[in-house]
C-alpha atoms as a PDB file:
ATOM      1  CA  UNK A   1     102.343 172.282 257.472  1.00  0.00           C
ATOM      2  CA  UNK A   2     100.073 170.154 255.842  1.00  0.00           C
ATOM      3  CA  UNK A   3     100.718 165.981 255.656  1.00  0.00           C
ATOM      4  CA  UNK A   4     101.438 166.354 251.734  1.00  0.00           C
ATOM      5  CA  UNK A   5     103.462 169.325 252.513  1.00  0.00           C
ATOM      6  CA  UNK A   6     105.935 167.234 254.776  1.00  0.00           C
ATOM      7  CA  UNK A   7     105.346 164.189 252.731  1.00  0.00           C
ATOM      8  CA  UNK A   8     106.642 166.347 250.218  1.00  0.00           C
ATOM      9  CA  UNK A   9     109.834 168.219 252.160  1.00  0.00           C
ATOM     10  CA  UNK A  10     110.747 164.693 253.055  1.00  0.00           C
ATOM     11  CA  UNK A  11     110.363 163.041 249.581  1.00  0.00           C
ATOM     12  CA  UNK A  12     112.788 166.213 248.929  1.00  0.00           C
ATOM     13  CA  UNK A  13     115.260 165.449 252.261  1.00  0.00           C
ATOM     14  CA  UNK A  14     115.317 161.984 250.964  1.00  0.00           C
ATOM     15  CA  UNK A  15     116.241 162.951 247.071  1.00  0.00           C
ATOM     16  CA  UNK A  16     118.800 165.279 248.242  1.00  0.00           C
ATOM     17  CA  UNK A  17     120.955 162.767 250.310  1.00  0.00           C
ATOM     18  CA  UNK A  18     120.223 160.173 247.749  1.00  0.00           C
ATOM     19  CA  UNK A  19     121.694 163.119 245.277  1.00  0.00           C
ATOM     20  CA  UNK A  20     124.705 163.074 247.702  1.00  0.00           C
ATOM     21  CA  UNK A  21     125.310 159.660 248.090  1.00  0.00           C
ATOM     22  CA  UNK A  22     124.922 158.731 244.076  1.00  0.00           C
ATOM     23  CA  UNK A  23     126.972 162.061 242.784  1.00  0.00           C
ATOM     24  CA  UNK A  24     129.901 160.468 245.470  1.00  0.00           C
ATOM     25  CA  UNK A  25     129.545 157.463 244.097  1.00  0.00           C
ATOM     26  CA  UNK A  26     129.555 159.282 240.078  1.00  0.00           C
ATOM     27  CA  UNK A  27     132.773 161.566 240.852  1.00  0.00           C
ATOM     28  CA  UNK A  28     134.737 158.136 242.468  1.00  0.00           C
ATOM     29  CA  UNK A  29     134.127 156.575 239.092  1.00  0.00           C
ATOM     30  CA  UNK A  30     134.651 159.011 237.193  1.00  0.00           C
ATOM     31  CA  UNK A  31     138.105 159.309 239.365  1.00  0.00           C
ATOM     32  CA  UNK A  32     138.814 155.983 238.148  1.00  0.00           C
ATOM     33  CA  UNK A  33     138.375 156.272 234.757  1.00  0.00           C
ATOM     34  CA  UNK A  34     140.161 159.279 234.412  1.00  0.00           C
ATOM     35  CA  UNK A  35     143.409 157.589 236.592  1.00  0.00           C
ATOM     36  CA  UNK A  36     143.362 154.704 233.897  1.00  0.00           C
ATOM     37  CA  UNK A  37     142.898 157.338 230.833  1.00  0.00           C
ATOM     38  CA  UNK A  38     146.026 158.905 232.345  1.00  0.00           C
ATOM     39  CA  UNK A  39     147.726 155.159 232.889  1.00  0.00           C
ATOM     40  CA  UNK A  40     146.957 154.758 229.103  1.00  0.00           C
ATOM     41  CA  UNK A  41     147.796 157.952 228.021  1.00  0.00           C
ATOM     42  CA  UNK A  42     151.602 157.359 229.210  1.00  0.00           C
ATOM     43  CA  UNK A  43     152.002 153.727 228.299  1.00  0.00           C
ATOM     44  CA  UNK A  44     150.857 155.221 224.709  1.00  0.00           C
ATOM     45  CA  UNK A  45     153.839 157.999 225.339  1.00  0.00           C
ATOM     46  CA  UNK A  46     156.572 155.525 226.216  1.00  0.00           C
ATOM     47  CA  UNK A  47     155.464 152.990 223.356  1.00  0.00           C
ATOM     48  CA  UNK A  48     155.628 155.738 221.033  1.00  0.00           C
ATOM     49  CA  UNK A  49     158.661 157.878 222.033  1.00  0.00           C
ATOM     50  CA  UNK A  50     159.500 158.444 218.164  1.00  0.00           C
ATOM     51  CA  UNK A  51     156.823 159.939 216.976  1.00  0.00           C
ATOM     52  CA  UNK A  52     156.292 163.406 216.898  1.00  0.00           C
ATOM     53  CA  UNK A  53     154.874 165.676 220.222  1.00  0.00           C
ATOM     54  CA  UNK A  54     151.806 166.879 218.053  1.00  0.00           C
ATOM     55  CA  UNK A  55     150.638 163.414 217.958  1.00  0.00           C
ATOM     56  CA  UNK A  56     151.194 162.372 222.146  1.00  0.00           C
ATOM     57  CA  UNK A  57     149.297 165.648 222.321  1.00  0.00           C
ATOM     58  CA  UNK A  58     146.712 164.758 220.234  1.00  0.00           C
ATOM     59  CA  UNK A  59     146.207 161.223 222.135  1.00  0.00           C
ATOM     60  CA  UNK A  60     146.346 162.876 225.765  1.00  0.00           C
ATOM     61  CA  UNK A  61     143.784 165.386 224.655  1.00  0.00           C
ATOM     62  CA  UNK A  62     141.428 162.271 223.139  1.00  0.00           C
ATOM     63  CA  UNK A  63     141.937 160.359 226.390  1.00  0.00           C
ATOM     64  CA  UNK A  64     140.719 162.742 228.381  1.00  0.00           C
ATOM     65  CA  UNK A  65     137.962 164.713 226.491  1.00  0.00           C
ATOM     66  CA  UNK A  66     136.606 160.376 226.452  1.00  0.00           C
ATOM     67  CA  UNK A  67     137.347 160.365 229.814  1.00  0.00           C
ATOM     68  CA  UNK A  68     135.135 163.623 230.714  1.00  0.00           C
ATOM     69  CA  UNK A  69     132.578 162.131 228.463  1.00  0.00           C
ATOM     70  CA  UNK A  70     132.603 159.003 230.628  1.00  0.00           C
ATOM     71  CA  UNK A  71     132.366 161.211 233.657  1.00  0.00           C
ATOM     72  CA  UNK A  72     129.019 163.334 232.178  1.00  0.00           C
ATOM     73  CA  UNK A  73     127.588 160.390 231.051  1.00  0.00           C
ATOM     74  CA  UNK A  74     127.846 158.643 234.504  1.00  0.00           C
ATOM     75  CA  UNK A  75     126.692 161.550 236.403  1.00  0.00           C
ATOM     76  CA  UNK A  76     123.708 161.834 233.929  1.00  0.00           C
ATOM     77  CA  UNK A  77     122.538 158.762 234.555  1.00  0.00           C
ATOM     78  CA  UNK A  78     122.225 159.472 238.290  1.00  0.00           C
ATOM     79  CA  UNK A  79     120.299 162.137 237.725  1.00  0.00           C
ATOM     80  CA  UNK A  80     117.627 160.890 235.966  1.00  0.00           C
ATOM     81  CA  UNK A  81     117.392 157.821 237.808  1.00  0.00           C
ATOM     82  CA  UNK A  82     117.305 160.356 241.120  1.00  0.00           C
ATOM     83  CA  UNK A  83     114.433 162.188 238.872  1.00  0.00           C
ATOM     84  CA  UNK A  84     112.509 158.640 238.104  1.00  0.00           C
ATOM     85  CA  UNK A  85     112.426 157.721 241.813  1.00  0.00           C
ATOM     86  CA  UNK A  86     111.558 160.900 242.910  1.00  0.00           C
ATOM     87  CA  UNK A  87     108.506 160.972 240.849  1.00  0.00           C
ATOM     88  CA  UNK A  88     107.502 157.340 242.167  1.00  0.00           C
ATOM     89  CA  UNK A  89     107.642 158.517 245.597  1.00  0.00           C
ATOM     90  CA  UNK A  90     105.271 161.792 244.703  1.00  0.00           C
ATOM     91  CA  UNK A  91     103.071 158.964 242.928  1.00  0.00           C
ATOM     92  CA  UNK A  92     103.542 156.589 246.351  1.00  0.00           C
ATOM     93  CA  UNK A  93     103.109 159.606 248.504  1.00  0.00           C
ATOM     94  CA  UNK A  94      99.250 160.723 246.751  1.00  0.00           C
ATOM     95  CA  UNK A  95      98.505 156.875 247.206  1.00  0.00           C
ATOM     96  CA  UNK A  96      99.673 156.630 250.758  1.00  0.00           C
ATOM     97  CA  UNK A  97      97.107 160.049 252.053  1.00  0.00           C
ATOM     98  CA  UNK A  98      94.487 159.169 254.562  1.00  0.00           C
ATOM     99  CA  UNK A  99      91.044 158.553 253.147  1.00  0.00           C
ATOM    100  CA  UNK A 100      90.179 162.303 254.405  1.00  0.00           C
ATOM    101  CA  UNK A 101      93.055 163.816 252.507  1.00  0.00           C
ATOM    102  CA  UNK A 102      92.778 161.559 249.247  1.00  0.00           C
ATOM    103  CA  UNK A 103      89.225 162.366 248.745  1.00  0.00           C
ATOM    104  CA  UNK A 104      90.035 165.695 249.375  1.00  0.00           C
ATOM    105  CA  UNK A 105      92.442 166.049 246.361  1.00  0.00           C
ATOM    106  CA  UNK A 106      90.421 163.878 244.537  1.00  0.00           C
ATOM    107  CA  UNK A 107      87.188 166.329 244.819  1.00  0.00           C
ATOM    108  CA  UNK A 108      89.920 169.079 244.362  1.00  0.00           C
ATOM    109  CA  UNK A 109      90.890 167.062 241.054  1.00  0.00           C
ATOM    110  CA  UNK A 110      87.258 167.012 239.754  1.00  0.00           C
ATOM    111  CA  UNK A 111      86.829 170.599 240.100  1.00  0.00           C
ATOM    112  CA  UNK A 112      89.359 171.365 238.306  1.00  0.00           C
ATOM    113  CA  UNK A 113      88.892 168.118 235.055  1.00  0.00           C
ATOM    114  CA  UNK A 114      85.104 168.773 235.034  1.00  0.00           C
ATOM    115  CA  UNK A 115      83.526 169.509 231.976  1.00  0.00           C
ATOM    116  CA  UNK A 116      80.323 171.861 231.536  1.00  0.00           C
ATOM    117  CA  UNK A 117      78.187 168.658 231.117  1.00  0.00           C
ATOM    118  CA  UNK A 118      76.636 165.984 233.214  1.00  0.00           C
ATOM    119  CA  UNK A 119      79.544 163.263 233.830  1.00  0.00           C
ATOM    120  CA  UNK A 120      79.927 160.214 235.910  1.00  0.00           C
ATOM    121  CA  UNK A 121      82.860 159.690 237.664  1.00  0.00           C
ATOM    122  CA  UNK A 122      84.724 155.985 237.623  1.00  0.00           C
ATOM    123  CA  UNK A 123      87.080 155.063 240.424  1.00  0.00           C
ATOM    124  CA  UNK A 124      89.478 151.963 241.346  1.00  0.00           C
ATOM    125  CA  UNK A 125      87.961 149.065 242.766  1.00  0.00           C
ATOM    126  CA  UNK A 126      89.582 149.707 245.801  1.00  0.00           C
ATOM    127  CA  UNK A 127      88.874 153.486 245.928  1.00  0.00           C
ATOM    128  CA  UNK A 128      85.294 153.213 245.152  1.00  0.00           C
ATOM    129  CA  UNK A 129      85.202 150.321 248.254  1.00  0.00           C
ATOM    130  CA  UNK A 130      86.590 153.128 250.542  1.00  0.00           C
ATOM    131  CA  UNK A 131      84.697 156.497 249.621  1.00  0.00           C
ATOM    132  CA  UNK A 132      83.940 158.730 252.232  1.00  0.00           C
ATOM    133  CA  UNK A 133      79.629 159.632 253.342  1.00  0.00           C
ATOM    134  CA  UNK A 134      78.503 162.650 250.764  1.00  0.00           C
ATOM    135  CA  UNK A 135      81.172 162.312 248.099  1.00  0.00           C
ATOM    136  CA  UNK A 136      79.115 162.559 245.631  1.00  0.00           C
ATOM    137  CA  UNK A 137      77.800 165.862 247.430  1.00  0.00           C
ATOM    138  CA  UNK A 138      80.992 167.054 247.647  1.00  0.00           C
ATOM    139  CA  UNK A 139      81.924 166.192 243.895  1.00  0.00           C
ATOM    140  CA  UNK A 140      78.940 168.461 242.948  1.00  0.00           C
ATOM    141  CA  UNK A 141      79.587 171.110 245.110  1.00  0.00           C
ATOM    142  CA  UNK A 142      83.484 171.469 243.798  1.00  0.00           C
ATOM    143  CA  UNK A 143      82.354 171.666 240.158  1.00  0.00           C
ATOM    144  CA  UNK A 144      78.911 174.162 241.015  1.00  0.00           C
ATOM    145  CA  UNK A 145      81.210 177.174 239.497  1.00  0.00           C
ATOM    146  CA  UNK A 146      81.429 175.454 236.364  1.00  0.00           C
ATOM    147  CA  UNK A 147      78.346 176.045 234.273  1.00  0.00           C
ATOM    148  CA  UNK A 148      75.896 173.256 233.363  1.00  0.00           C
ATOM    149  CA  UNK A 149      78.763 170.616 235.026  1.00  0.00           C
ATOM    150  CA  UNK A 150      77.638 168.032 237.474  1.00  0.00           C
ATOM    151  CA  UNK A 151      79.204 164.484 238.381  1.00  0.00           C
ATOM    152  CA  UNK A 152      77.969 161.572 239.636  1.00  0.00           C
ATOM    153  CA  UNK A 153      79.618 158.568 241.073  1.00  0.00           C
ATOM    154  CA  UNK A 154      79.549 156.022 238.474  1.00  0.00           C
ATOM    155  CA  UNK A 155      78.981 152.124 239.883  1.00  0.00           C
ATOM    156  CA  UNK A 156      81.393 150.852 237.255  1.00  0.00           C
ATOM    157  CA  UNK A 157      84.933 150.664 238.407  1.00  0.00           C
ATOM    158  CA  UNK A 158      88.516 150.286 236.599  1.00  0.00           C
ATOM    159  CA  UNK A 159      91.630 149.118 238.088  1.00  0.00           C
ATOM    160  CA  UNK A 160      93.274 152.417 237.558  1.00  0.00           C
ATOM    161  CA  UNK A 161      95.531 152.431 240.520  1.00  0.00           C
ATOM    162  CA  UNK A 162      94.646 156.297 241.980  1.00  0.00           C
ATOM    163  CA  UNK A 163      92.825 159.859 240.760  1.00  0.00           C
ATOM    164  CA  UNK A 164      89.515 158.997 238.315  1.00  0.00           C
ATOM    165  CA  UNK A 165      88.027 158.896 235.079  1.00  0.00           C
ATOM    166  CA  UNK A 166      85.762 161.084 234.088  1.00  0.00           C
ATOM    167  CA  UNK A 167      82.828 159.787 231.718  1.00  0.00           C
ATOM    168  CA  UNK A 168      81.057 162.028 229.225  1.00  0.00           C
ATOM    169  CA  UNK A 169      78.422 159.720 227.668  1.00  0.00           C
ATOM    170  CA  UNK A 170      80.871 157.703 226.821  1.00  0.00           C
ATOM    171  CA  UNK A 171      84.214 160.568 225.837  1.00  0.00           C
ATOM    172  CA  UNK A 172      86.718 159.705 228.614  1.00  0.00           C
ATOM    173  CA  UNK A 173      89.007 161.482 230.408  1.00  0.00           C
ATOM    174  CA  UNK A 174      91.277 159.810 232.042  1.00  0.00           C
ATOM    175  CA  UNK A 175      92.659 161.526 235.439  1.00  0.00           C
ATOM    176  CA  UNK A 176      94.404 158.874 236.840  1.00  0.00           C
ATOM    177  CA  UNK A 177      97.655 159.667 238.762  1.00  0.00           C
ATOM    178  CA  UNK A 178      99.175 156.857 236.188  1.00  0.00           C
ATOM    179  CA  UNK A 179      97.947 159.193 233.261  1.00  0.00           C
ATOM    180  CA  UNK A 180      98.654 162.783 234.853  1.00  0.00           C
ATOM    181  CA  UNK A 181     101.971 162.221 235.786  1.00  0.00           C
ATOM    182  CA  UNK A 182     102.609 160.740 232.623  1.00  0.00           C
ATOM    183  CA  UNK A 183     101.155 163.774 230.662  1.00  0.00           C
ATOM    184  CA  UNK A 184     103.264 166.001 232.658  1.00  0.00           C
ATOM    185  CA  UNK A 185     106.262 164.405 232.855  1.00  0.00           C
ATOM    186  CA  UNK A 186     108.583 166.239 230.861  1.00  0.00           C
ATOM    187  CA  UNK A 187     107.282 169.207 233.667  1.00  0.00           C
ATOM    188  CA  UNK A 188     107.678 167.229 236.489  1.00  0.00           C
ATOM    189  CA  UNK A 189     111.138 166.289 235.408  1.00  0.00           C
ATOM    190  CA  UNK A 190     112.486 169.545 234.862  1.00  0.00           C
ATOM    191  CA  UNK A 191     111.012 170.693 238.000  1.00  0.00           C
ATOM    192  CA  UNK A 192     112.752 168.035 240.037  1.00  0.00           C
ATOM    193  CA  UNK A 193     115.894 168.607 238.510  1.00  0.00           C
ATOM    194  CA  UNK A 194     115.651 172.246 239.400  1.00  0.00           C
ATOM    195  CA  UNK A 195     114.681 171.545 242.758  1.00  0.00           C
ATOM    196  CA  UNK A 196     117.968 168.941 243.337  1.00  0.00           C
ATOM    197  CA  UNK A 197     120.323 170.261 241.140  1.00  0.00           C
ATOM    198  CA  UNK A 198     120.288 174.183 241.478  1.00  0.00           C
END
């Protein structure tokens, strides 16, 4: 198992007992709110004895259709906020790798974002301080299947956080974890969700 791959299964451990603890915490509120619909529901009954059973019906139903409404909209909530921390800690997790590792998936990144052009590739400040011996080497020899594509490591730098931009005499494209996990996150999310909630 590779470090990402347990970084990964315990990002997923983690979510799962968070999942736990917050749907708990969800159903126990929702618990609550549907005792006090039910308190409300029979102070209604008692304050309006004369009026007709259609119309106690009609308020019991309303009381607890809000009450389920309540309850959905709580456990929702949860759920995306378990989704929004779980994609920070895939974000944390790429930025946490071992030098070896991150360039790894960053050379694995530029084979896969390259163009069929000559392109210069523009790092963080702090990423660029840290690269490894032949990275440019191994840049090139990750986009070689790629026709007419080469890279080479651009001296500029932009405080991008993690991943790379890509230059193209000036067309960008941005690779940054920031701006890929953005792009996918609609993916991501429904991915997460079917991971913790299926």
């Amino acid at each position: 198992m590779t470090g990402l791959e347990k970084i990964t299964t315990q990002i997923i451990d983690d979510a799962k007992a968070n999942v736990q603890k917050i749907q708990a915490e969800a159903e126990e509120e929702a618990s609550k709110i549907l005792a006090s619909a039910k308190e409300q529901r029979e102070k209604q009954a008692a304050d309006l004895a004369a009026e007709t059973q259609a119309q106690a019906q009609m308020i019991a139903a309303h009381a607890q259709s809000g009450a389920a409404l309540k309850k959905r909209q709580v456990l929702l909530a949860a759920k995306q906020q378990i989704i929004a921390q779980m994609i920070q800690s895939a974000k944390s997790a790429l930025l946490a790798l071992d030098d070896k590792e991150y360039f790894a998936l960053i050379v694995r990144m530029a084979g896969k974002f390259a163009l069929p052009q000559p392109g210069k590739l523009i790092l963080d400040p702090n990423d660029r301080a840290r690269i490894p011996q032949g990275f440019e080497a191994m840049l090139n020899e990750a986009v070689q299947a790629i026709p007419g594509a080469s890279l080479s490591l651009s001296e500029e730098t932009r405080p991008i956080g993690g991943g790379f931009i890509l230059d193209y005499a000036g067309i960008e494209e941005n690779c940054s974890f920031d701006a890929l996990f953005h792009a996918s996150q609609e993916t991501l999310q429904d991915k997460v969700q079917e991971l913790l909630f299926q």
